[in-house]
Protein backbone atom coordinates (compact mmCIF):
# COMPACT_ATOMS: atom_id res chain seq x y z
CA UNK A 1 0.00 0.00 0.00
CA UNK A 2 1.46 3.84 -0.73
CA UNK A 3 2.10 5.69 2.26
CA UNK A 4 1.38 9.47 2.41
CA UNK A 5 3.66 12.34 3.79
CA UNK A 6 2.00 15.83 4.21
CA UNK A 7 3.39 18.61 6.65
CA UNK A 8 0.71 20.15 8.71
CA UNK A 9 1.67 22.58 11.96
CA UNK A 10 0.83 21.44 15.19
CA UNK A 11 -2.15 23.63 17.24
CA UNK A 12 -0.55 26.42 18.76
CA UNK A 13 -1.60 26.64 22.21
CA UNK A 14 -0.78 30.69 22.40
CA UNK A 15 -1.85 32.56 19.29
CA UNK A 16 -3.53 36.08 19.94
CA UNK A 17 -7.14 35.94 19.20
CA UNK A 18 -6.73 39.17 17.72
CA UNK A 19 -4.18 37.86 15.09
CA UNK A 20 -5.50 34.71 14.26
CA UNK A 21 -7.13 35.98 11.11
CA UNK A 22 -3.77 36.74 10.41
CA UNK A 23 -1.84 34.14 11.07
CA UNK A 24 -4.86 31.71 9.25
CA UNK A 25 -4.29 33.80 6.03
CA UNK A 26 -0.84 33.38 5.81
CA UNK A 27 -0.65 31.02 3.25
CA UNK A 28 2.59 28.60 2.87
CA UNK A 29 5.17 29.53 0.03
CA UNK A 30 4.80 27.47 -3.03
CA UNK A 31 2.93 27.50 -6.15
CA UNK A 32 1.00 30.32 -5.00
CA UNK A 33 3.57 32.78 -5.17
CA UNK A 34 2.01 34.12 -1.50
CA UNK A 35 6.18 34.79 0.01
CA UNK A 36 7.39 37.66 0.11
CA UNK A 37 10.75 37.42 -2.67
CA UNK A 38 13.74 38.19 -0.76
CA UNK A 39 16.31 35.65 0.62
CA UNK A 40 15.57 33.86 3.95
CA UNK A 41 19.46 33.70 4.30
CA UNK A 42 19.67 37.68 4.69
CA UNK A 43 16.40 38.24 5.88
CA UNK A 44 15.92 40.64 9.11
CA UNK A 45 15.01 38.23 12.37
CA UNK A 46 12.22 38.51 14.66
CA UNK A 47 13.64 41.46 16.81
CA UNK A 48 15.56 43.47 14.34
CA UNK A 49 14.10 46.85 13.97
CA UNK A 50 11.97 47.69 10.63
CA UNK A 51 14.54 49.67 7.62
CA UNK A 52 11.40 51.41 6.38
CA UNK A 53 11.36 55.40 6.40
CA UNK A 54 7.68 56.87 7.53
CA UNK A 55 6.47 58.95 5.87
CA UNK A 56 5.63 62.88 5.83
CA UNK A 57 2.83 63.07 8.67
CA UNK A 58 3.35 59.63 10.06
CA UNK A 59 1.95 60.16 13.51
CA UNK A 60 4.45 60.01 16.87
CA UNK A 61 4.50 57.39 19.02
CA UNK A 62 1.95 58.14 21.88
CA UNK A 63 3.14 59.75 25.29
CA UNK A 64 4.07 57.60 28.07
CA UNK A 65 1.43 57.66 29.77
CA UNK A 66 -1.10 56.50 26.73
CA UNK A 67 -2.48 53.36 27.44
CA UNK A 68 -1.55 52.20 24.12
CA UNK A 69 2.49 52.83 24.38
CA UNK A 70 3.32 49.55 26.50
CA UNK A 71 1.59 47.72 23.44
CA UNK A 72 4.17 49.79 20.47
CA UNK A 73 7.13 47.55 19.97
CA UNK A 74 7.60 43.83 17.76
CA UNK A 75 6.14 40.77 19.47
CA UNK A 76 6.93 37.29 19.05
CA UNK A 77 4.84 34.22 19.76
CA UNK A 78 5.79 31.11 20.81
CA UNK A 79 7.88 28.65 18.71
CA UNK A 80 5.79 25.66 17.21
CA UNK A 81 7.20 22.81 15.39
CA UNK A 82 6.10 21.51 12.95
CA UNK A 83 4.74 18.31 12.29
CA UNK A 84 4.81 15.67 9.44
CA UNK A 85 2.05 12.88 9.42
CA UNK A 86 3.10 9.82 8.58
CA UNK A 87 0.98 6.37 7.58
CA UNK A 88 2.05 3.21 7.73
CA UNK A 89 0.52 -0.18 7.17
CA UNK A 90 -0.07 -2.77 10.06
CA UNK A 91 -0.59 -6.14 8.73
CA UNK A 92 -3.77 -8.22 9.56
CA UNK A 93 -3.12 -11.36 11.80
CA UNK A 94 -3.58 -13.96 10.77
CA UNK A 95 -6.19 -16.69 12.73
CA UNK A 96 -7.07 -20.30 12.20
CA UNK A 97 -10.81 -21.36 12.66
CA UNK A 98 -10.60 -24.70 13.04
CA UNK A 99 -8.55 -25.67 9.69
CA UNK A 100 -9.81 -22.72 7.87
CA UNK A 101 -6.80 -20.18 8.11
CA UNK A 102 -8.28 -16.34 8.53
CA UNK A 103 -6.80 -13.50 7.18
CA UNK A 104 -7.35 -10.26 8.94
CA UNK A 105 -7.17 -6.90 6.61
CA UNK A 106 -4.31 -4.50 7.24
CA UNK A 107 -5.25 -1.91 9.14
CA UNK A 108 -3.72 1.72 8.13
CA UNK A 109 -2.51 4.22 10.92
CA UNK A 110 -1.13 7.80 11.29
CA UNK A 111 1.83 9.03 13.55
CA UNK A 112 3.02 12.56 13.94
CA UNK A 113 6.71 12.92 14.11
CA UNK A 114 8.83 15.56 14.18
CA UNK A 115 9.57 17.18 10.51
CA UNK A 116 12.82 19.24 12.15
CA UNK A 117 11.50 22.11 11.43
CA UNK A 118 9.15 25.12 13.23
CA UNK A 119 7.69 28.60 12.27
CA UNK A 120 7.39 31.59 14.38
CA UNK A 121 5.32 34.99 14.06
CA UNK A 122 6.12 37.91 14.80
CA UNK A 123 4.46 41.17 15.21
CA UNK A 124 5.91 44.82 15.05
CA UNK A 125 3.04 46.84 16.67
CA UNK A 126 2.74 51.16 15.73
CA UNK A 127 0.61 54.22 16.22
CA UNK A 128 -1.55 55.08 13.07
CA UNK A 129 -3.66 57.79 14.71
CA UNK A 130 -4.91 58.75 18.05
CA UNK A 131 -6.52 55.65 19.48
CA UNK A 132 -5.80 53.22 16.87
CA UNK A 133 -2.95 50.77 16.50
CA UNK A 134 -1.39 49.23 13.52
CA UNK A 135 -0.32 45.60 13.67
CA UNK A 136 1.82 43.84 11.01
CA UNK A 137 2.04 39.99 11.70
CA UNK A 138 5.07 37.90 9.42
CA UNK A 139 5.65 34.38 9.50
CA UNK A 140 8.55 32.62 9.49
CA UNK A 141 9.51 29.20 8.91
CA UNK A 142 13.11 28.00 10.07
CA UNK A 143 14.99 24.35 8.88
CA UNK A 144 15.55 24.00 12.98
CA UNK A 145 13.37 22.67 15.83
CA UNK A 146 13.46 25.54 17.42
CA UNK A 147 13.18 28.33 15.64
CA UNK A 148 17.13 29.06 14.86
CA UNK A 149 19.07 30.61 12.89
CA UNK A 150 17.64 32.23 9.56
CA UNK A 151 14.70 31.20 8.10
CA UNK A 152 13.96 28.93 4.99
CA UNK A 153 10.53 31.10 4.54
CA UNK A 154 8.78 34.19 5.19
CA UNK A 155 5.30 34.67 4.37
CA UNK A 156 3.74 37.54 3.24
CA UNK A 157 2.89 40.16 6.11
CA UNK A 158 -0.83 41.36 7.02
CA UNK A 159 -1.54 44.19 8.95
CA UNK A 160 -4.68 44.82 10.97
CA UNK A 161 -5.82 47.74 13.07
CA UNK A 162 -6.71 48.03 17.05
CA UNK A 163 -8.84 50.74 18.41
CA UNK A 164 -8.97 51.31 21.98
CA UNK A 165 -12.19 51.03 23.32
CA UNK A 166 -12.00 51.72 26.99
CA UNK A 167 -11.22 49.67 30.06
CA UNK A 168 -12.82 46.80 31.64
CA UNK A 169 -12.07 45.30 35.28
CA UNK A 170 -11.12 41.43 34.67
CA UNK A 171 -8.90 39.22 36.88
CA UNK A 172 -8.27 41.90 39.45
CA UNK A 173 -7.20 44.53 37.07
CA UNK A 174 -7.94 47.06 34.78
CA UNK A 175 -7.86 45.51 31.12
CA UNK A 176 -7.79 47.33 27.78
CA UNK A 177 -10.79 46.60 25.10
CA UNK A 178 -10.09 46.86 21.93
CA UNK A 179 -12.24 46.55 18.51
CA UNK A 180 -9.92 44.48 16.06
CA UNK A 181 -10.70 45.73 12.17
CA UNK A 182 -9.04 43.51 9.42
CA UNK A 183 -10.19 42.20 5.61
CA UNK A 184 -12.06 39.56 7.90
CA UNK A 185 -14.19 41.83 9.35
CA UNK A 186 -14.55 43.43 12.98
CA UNK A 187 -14.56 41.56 16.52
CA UNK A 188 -13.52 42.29 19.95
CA UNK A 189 -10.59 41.49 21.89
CA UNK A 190 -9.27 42.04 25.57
CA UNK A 191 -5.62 42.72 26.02
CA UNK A 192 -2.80 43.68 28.57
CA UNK A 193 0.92 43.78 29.10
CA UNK A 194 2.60 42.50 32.11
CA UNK A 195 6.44 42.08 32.54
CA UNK A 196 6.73 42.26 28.74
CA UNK A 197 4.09 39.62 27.80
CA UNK A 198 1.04 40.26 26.12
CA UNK A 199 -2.04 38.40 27.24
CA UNK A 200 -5.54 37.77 25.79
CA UNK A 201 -9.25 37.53 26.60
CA UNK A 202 -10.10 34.30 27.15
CA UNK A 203 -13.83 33.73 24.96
CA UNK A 204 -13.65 29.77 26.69
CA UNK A 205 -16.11 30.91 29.68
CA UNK A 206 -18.24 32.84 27.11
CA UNK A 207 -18.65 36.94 26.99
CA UNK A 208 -20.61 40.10 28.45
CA UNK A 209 -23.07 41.80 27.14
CA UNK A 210 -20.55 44.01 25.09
CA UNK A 211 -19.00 40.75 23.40
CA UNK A 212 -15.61 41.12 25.48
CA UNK A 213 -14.55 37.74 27.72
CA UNK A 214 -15.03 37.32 31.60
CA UNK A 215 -11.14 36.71 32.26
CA UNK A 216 -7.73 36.44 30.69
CA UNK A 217 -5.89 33.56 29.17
CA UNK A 218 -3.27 32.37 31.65
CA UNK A 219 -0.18 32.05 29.25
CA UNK A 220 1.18 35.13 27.43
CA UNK A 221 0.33 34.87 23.68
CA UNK A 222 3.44 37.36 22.66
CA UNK A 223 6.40 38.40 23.80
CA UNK A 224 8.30 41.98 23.85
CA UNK A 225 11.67 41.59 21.81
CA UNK A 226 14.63 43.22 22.96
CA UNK A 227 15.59 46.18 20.91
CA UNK A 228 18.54 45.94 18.74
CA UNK A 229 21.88 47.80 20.07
């Protein structure tokens, strides 16, 4: 019987709610022509600050004590590797009733294994106008388990908008809402940073009347990159 290899990435367990549209439309490289052409071998790593100029009028970051500046920086999520799905072919046993010998038919299974490889998103986060956030999420895939060294693909980068909403008390604390606009449409989103992690609402207990979620996730879905010296 032919066996079957196809690479599929495992769930991630931290993606930001608000990106997910994002991430889900980044499509692999391939036939599609969806990458971005430049070489993976010289392209700029999670971390490394963007070359692009802004332009005349490109509004200032906000003051310190905006609610919005502990969100301006790039973000990372976690590393996921990814995995390949194997099939393989068990043979049927084979049983004697009385002296009539039985054959069983094989039986076909899947196993995950590791492919040695993992992808990575990243997320450089800037003021577009009073209020209102611009997010650009870029995926990129690396030849190592663990996300090293440079990477063998980067998909093309989609960019969403956040506009602060207000506050809302959740877990003990004050927590940002924000109103997530992207080509997917418009939804809502809870979010705050602590020690350089960004965390998300958690819509697994359900949501208020407003549409936001009752309480936080518990693991940070991004975080803060060190600035480049």
């Amino acid at each position: 019987m032919p066996h079957a290899v196809s690479a599929l990435r495992a769930t991630s367990r931290h993606v930001l709610v608000f990106l997910l549209p994002l991430v889900l439309g980044l499509t692999a490289c391939g036939g599609g022509g969806d990458c971005i052409e430049e070489d993976p071998t010289t392209a700029a790593p999670i971390g490394t600050p963007s070359t692009s100029s802004p332009s005349p009028g490109s509004p200032t970051s906000p003051p310190i004590d905006d609610p919005l500046s502990v969100y301006l920086g790039q973000w990372a999520g976690p590393c996921t590797e990814i995995l390949t799905e194997t099939f393989i072919t068990i043979p049927g046993q084979i049983h004697w009733i009385g002296e009539v010998m039985v054959q069983e038919p094989d039986t076909v299974v899947s196993q995950w294994v590791s492919s040695g490889r993992s992808d990575r998103t990243g997320v450089d986060v800037l003021p577009v106008r009073p209020g209102v956030l611009s997010m650009t999420s870029t995926k990129r895939v690396y030849g190592t388990p663990t996300c090293n060294g440079a990477p063998e693909e980067i998909q093309q980068s989609t960019i969403s908008e956040a506009a602060f909403a207000g506050t809302k008390f959740v877990d003990g604390r004050d927590t940002n809402k924000f109103e997530i606009r992207d080509a997917n449409g418009t939804r809502l989103q809870l979010m705050r940073v602590e020690d350089d992690r960004l965390y998300e609402g958690d819509f697994s207990f359900g949501s208020d009347s407003e549409g936001y979620p009752f309480t936080m996730k518990r693991d940070p879905s991004l975080e803060r990159q060190p600035a480049a010296p």
